[in-house]
C-alpha atoms as a PDB file:
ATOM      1  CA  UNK A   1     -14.014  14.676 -16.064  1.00  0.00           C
ATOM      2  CA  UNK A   2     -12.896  12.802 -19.219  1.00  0.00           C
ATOM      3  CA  UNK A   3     -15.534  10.968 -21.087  1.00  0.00           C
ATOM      4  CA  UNK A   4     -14.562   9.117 -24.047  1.00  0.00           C
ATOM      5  CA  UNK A   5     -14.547   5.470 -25.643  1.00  0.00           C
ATOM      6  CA  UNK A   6     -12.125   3.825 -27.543  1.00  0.00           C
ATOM      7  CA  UNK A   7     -12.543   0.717 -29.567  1.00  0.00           C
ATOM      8  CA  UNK A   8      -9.455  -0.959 -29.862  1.00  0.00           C
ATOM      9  CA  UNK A   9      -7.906  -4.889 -30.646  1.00  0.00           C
ATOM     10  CA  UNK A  10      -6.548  -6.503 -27.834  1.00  0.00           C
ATOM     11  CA  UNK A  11      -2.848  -5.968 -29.670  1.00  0.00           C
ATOM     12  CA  UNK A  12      -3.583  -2.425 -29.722  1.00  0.00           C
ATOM     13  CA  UNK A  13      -4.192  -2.213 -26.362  1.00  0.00           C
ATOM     14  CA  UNK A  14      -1.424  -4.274 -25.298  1.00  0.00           C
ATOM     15  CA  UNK A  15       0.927  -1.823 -26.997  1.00  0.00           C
ATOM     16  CA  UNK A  16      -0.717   1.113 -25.399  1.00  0.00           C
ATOM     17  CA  UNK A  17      -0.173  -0.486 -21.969  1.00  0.00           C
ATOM     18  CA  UNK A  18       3.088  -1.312 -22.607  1.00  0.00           C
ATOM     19  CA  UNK A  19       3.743   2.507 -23.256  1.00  0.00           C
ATOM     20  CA  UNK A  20       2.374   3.357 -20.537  1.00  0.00           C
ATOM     21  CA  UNK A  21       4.495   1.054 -18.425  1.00  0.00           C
ATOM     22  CA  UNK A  22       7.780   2.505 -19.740  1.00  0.00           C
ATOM     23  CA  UNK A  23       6.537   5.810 -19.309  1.00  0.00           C
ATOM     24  CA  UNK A  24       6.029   4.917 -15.513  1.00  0.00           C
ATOM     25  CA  UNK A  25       8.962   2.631 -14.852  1.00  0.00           C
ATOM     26  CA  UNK A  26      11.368   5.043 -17.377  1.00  0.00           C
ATOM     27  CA  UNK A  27      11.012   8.526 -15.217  1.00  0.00           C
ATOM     28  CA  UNK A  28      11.803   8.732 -11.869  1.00  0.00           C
ATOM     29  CA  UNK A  29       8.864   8.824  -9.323  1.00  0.00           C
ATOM     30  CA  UNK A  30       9.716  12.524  -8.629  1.00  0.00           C
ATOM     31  CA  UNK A  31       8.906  13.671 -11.500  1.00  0.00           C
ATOM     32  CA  UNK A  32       5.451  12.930 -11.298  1.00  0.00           C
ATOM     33  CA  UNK A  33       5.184  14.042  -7.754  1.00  0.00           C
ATOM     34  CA  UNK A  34       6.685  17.253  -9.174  1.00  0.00           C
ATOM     35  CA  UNK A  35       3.613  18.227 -11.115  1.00  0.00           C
ATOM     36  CA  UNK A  36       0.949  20.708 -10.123  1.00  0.00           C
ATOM     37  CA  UNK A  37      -1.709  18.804  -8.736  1.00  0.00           C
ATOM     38  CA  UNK A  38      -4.714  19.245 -11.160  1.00  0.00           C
ATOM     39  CA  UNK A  39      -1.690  17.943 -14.059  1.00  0.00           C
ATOM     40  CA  UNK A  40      -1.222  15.062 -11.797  1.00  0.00           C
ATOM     41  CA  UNK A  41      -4.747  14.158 -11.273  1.00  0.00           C
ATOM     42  CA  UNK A  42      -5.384  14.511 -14.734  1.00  0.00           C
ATOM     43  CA  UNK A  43      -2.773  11.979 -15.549  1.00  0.00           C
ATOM     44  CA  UNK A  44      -3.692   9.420 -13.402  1.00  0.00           C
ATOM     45  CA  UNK A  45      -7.974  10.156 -14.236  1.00  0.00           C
ATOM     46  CA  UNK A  46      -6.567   9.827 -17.857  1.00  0.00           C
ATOM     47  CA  UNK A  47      -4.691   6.562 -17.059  1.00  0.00           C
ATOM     48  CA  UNK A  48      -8.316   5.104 -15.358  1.00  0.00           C
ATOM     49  CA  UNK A  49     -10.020   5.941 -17.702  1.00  0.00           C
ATOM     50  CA  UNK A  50      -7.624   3.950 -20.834  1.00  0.00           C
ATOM     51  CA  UNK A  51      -7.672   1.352 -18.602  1.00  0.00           C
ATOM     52  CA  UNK A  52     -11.054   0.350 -17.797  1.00  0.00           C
ATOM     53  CA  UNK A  53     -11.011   1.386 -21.670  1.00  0.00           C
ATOM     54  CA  UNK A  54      -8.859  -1.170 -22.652  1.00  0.00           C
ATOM     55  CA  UNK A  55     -10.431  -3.418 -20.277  1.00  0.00           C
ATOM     56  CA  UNK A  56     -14.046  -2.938 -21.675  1.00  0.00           C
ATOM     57  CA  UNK A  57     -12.594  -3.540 -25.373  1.00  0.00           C
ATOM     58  CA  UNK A  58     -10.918  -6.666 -24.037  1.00  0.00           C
ATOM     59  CA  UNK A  59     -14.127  -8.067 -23.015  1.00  0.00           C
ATOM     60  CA  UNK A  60     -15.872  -7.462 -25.973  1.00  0.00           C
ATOM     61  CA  UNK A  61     -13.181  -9.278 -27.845  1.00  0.00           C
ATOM     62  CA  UNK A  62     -13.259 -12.552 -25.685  1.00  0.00           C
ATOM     63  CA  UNK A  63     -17.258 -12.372 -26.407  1.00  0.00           C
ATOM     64  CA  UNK A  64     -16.835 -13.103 -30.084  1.00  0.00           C
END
């Protein structure tokens, strides 16, 4: 659905995970079962998709 690639230090993405954390662990559960579906599935494709993201510029890093 999403397509896009970020390049991003290993800091960088450790701040954007921690966000992300306290965004999940912050609001209650409910609230994100509350959404409409396609808002919820867009969330978590969007969350994925930063991740593996993150992941891919992690692994670049440890090459160098």
């Amino acid at each position: 659905m999403f397509n896009f690639s970020l390049e991003m230090s290993g800091q960088t993405a450790l701040g954007i995970s921690s966000m992300v954390n306290r965004l999940v662990t912050v609001f209650p559960h409910i609230a994100f079962t509350q959404l409409e579906g396609n808002i919820l599935q867009s969330f978590v494709e969007l969350l994925t998709e930063l991740t593996c993201s993150i992941l891919q510029s992690v692994v670049r890093e440890e090459e160098v």
